[in-house]
N, C-alpha and C. Protein backbone atom coordinates (compact mmCIF):
# COMPACT_ATOMS: atom_id res chain seq x y z
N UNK A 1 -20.75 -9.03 76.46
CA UNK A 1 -21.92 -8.81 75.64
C UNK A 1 -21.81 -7.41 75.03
N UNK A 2 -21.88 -7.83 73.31
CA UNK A 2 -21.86 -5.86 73.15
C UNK A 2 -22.83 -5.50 72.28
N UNK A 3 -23.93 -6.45 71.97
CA UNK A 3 -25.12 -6.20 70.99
C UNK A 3 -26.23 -6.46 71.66
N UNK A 4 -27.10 -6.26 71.65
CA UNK A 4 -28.54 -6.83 72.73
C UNK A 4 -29.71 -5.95 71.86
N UNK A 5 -30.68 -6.87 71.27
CA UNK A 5 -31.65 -6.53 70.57
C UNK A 5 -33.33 -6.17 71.30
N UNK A 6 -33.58 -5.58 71.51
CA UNK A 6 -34.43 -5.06 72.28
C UNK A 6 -35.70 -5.50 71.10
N UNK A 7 -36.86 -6.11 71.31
CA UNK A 7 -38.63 -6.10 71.07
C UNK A 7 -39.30 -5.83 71.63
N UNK A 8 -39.75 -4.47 71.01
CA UNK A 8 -41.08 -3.70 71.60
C UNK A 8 -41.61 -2.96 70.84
N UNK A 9 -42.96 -2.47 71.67
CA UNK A 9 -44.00 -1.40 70.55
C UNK A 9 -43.70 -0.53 69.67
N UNK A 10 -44.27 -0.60 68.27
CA UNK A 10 -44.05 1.07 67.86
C UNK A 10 -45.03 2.08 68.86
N UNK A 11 -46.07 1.85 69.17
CA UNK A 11 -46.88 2.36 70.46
C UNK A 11 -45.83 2.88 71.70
N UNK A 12 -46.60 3.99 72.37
CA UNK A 12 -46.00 4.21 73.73
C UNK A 12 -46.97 3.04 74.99
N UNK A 13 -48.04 2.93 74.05
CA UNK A 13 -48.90 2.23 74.97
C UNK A 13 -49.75 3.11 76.10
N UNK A 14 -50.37 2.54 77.05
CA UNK A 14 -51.39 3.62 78.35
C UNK A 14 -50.75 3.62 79.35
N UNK A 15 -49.84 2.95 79.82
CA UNK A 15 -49.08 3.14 80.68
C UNK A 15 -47.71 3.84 80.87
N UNK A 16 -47.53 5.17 81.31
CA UNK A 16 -46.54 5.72 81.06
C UNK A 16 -44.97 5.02 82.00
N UNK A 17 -45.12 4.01 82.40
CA UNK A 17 -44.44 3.39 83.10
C UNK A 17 -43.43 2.28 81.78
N UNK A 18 -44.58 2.56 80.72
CA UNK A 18 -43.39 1.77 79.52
C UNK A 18 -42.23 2.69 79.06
N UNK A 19 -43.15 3.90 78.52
CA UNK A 19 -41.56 4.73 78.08
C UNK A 19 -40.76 5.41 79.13
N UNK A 20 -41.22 4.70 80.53
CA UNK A 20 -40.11 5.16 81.63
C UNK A 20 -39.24 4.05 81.14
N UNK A 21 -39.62 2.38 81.78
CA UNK A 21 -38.63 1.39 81.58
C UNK A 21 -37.82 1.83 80.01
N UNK A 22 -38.26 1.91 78.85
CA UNK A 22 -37.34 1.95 77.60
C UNK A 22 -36.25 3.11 77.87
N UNK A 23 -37.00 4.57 78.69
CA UNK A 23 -35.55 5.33 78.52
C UNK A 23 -35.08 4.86 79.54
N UNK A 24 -34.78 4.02 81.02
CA UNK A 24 -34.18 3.69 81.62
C UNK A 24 -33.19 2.46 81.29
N UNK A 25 -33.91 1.40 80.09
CA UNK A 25 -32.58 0.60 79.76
C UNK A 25 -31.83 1.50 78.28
N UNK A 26 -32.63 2.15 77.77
CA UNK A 26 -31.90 2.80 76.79
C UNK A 26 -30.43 3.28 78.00
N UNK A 27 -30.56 4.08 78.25
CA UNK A 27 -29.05 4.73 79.25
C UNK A 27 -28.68 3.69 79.82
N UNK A 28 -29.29 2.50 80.39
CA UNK A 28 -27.82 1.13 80.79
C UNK A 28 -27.27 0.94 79.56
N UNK A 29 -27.80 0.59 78.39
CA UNK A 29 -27.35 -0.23 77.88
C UNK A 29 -26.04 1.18 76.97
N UNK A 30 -26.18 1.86 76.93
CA UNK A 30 -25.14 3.06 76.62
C UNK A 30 -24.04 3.12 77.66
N UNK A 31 -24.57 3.31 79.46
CA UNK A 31 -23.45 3.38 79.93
C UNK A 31 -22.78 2.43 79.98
N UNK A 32 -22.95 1.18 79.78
CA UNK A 32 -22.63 -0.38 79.55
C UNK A 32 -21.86 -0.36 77.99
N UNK A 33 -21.93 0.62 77.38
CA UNK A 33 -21.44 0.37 76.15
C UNK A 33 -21.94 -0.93 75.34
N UNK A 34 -23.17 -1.11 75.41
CA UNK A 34 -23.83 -1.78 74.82
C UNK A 34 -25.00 -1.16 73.45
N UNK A 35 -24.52 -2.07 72.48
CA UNK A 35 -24.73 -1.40 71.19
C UNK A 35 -26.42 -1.66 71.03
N UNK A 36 -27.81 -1.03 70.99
CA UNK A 36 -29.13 -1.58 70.99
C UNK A 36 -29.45 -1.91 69.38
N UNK A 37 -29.86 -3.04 69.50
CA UNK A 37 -29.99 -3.64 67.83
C UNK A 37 -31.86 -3.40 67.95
N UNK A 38 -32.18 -3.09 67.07
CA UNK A 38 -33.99 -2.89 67.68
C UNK A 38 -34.47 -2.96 65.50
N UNK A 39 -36.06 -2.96 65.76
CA UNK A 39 -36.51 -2.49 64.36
C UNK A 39 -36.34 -1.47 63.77
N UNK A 40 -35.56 -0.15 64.09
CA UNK A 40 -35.52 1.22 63.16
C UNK A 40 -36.71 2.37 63.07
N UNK A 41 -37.57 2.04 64.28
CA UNK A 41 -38.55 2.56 64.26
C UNK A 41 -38.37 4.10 64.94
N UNK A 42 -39.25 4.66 64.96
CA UNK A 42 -38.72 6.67 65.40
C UNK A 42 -39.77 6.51 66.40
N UNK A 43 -41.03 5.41 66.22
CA UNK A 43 -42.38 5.85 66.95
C UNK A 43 -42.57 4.86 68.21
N UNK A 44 -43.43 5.26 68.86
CA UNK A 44 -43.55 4.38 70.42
C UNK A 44 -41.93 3.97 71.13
N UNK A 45 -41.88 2.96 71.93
CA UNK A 45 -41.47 2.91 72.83
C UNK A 45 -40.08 2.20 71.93
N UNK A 46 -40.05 2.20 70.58
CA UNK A 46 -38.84 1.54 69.95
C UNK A 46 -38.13 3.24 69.60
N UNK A 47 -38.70 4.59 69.13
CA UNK A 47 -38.15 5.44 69.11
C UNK A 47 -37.79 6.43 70.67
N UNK A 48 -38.72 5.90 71.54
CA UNK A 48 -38.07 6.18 72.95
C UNK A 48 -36.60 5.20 73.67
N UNK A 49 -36.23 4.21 73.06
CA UNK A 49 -35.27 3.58 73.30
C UNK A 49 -34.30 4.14 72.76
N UNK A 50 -34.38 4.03 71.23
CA UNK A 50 -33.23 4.57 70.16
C UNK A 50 -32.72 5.93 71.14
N UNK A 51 -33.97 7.04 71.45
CA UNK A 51 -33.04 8.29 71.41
C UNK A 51 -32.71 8.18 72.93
N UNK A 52 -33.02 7.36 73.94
CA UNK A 52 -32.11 7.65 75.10
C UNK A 52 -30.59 6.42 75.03
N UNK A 53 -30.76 6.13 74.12
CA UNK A 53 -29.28 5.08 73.72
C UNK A 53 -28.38 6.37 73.19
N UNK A 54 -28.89 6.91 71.73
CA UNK A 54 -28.43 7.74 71.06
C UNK A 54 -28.15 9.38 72.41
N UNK A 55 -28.97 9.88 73.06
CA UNK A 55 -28.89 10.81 74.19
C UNK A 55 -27.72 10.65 75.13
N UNK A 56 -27.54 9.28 75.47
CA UNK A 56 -26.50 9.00 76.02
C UNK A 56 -25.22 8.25 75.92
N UNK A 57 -25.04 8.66 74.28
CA UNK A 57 -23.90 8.78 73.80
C UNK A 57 -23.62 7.11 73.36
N UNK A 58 -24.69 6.44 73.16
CA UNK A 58 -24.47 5.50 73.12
C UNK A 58 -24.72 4.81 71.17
N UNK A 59 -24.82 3.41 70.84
CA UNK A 59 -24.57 3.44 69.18
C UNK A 59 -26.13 2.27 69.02
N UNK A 60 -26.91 2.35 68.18
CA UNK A 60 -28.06 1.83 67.84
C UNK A 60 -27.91 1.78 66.29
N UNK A 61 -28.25 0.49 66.02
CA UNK A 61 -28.76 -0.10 64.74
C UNK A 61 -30.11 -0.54 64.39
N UNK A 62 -30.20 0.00 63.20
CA UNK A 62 -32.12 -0.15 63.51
C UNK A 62 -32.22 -1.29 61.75
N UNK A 63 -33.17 -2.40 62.01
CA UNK A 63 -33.02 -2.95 61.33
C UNK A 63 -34.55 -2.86 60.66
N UNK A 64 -34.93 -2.25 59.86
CA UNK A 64 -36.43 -1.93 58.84
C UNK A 64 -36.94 -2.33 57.62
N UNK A 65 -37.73 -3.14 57.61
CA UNK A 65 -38.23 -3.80 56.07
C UNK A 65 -38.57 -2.21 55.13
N UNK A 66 -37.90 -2.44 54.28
CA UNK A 66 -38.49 -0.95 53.13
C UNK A 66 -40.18 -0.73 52.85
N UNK A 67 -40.61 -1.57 53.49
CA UNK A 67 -42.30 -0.86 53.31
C UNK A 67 -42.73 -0.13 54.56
N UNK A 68 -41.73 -0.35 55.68
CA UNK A 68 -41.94 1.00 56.97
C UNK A 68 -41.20 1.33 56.55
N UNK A 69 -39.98 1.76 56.27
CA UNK A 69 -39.31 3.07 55.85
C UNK A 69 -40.05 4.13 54.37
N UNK A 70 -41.33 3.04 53.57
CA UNK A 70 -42.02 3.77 52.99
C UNK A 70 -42.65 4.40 53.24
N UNK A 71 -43.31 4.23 54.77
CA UNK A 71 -44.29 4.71 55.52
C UNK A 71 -43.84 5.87 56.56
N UNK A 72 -42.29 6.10 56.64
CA UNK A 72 -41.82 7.09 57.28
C UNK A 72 -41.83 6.96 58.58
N UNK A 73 -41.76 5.96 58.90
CA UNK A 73 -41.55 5.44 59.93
C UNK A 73 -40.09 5.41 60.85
N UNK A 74 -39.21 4.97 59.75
CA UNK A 74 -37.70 4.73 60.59
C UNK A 74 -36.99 5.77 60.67
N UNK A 75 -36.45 5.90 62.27
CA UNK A 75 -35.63 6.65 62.28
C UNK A 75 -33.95 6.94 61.40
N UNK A 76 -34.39 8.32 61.08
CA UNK A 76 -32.70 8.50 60.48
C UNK A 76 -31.59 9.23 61.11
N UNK A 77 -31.78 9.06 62.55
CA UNK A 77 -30.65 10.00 63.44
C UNK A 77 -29.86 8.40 64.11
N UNK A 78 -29.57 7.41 63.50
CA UNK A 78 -29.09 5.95 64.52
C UNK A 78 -27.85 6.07 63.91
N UNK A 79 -26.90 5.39 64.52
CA UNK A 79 -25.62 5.39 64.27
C UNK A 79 -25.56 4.27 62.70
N UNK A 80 -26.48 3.38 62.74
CA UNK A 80 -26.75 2.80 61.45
C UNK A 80 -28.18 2.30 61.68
N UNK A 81 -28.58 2.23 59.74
CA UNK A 81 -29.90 1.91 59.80
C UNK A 81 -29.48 0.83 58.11
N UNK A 82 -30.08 -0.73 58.23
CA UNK A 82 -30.15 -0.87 57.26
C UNK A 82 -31.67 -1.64 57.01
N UNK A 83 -32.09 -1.28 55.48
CA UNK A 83 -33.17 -1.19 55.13
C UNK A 83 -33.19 -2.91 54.37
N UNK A 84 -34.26 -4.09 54.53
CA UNK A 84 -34.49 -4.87 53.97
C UNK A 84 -35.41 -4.97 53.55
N UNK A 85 -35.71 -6.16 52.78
CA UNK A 85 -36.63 -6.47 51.80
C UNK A 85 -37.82 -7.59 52.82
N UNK A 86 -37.92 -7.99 53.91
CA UNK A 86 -38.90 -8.09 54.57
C UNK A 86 -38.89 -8.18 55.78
N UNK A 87 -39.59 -8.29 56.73
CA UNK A 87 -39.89 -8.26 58.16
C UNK A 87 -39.32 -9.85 58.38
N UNK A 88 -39.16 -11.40 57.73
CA UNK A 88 -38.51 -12.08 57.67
C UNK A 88 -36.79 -11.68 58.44
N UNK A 89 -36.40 -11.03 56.86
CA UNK A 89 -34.95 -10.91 56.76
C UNK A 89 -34.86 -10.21 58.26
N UNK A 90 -35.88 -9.02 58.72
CA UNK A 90 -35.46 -8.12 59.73
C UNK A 90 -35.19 -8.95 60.88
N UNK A 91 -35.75 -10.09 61.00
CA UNK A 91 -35.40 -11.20 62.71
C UNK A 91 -34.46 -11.87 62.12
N UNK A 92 -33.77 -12.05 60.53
CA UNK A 92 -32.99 -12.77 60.79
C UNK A 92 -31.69 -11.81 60.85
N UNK A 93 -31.87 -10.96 60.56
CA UNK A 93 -30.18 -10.02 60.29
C UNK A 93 -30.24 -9.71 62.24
N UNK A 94 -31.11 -9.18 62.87
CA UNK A 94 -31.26 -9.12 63.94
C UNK A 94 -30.79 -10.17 64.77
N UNK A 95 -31.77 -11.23 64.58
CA UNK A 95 -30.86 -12.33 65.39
C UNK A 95 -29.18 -12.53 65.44
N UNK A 96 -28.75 -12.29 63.71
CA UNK A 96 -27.38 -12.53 63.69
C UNK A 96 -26.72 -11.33 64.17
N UNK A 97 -27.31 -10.30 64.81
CA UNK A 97 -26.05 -8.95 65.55
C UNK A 97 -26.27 -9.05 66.58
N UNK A 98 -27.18 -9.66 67.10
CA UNK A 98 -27.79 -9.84 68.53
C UNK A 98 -26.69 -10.84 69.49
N UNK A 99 -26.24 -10.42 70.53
CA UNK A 99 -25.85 -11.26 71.57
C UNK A 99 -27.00 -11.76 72.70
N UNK A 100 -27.87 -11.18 73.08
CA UNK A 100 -28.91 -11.08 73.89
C UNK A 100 -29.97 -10.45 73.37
N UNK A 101 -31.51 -11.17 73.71
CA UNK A 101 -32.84 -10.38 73.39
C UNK A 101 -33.31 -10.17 74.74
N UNK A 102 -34.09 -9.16 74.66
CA UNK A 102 -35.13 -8.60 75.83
C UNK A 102 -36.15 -8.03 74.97
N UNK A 103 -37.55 -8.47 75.55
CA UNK A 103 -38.84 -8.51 74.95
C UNK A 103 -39.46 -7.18 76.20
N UNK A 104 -39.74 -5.78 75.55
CA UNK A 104 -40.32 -5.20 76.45
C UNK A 104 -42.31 -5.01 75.86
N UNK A 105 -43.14 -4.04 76.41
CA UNK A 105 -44.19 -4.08 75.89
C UNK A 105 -44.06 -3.92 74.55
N UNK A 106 -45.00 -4.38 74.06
CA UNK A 106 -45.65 -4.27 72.59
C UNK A 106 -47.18 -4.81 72.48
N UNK A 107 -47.05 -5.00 70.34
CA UNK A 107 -48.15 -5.65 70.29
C UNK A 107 -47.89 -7.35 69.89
N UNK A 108 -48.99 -7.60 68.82
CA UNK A 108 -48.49 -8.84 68.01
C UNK A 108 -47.27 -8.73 67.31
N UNK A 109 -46.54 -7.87 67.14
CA UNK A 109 -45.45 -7.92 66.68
C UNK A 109 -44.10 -8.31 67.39
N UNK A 110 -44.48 -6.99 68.56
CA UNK A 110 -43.44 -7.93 69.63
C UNK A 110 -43.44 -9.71 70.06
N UNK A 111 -44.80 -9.74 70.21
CA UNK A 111 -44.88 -11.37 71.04
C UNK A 111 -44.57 -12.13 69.35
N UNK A 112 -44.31 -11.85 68.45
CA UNK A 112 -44.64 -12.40 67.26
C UNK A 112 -42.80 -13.00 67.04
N UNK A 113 -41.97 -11.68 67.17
CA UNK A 113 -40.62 -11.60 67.60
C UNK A 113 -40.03 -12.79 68.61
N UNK A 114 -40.38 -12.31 70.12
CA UNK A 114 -40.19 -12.99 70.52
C UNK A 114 -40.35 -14.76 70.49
N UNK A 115 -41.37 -14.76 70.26
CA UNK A 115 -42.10 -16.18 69.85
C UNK A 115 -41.03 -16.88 68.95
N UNK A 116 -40.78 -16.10 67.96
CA UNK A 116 -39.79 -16.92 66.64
C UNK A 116 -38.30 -17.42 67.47
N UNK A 117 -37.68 -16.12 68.41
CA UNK A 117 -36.38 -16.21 69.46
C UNK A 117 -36.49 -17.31 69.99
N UNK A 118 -37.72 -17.47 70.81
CA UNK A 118 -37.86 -18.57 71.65
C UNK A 118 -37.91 -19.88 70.88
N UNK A 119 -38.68 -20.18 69.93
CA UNK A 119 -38.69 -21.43 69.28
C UNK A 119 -36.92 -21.28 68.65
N UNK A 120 -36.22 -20.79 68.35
CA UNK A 120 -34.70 -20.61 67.45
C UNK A 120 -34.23 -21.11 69.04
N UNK A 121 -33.89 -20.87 70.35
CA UNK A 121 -33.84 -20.95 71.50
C UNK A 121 -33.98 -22.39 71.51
N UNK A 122 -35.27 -22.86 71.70
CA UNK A 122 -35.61 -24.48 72.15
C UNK A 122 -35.10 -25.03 70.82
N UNK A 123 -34.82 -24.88 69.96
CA UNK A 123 -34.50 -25.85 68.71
C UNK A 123 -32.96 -25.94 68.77
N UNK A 124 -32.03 -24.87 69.13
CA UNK A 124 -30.99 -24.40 69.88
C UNK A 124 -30.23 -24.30 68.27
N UNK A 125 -30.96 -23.60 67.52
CA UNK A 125 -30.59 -22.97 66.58
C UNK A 125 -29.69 -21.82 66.86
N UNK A 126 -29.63 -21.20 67.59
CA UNK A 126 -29.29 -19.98 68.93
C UNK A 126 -29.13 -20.33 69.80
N UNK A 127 -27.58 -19.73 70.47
CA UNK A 127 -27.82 -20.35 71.73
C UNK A 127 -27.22 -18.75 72.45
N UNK A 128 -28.89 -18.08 72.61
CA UNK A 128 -28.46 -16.73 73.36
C UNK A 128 -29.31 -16.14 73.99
N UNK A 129 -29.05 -15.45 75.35
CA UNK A 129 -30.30 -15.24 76.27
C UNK A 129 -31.32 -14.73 76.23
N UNK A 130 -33.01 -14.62 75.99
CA UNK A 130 -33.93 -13.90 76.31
C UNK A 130 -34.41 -13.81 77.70
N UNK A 131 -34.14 -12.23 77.71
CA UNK A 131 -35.43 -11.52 78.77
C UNK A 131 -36.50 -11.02 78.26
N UNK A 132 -37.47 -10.86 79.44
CA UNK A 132 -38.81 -10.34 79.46
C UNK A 132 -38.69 -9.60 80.03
């Protein structure tokens, strides 16, 4: 496995026990040499992932519809960032770099993500693992 797409908050959320778990798989998935495919985000618990991937030397692709990168939102320190034309395209270019998903906290966006994985999953449009 060398891609694994991570869904979660732009939020840190109230529990500081989320941006513990994100910088703790951020550094597996680096010392694992595992590449984190995520949305491109700088904020909440998707820019606490990026920089302990990126911290520990590890390579992140951030995948961002151009109306959050209008909003200044996406990070520009990732080893790549490419910018699309909707939040659509962003689960599908995602899905296709993705070897594995893991769904951590979020909001409707995350469960919104996941939700689409899982139905691509049971339709076996995909045939690749989600965690929670």
């Amino acid at each position: 496995m060398k891609n694994i797409c991570v869904f979660c908050g732009s939020s840190s959320g109230d529990n500081p026990a989320f941006a513990n778990a994100a910088e703790v798989l951020g550094r597996q998935l680096a010392k694992n040499n595992i590449q984190l495919i995520y949305g491109g985000g700088k904020v909440g618990l998707m820019g606490i992932i990026a920089d302990s991937v990126l911290g520990s030397e590890g390579k992140v692709v951030g995948i961002i519809p151009d109306f959050l990168m209008k909003k200044e939102v996406g990070h520009m320190g990732l080893t790549e960032i490419h910018v699309v034309e909707s939040m659509h395209v962003r689960k599908q270019k995602m899905a296709g770099l993705a070897d594995a998903f893991i769904a951590m906290p979020g909001g409707y966006g995350t469960l919104e993500e996941l939700s689409e994985i899982l139905t691509w999953v049971q339709l076996e449009l995909i045939k690749k693992p989600v965690g929670v």
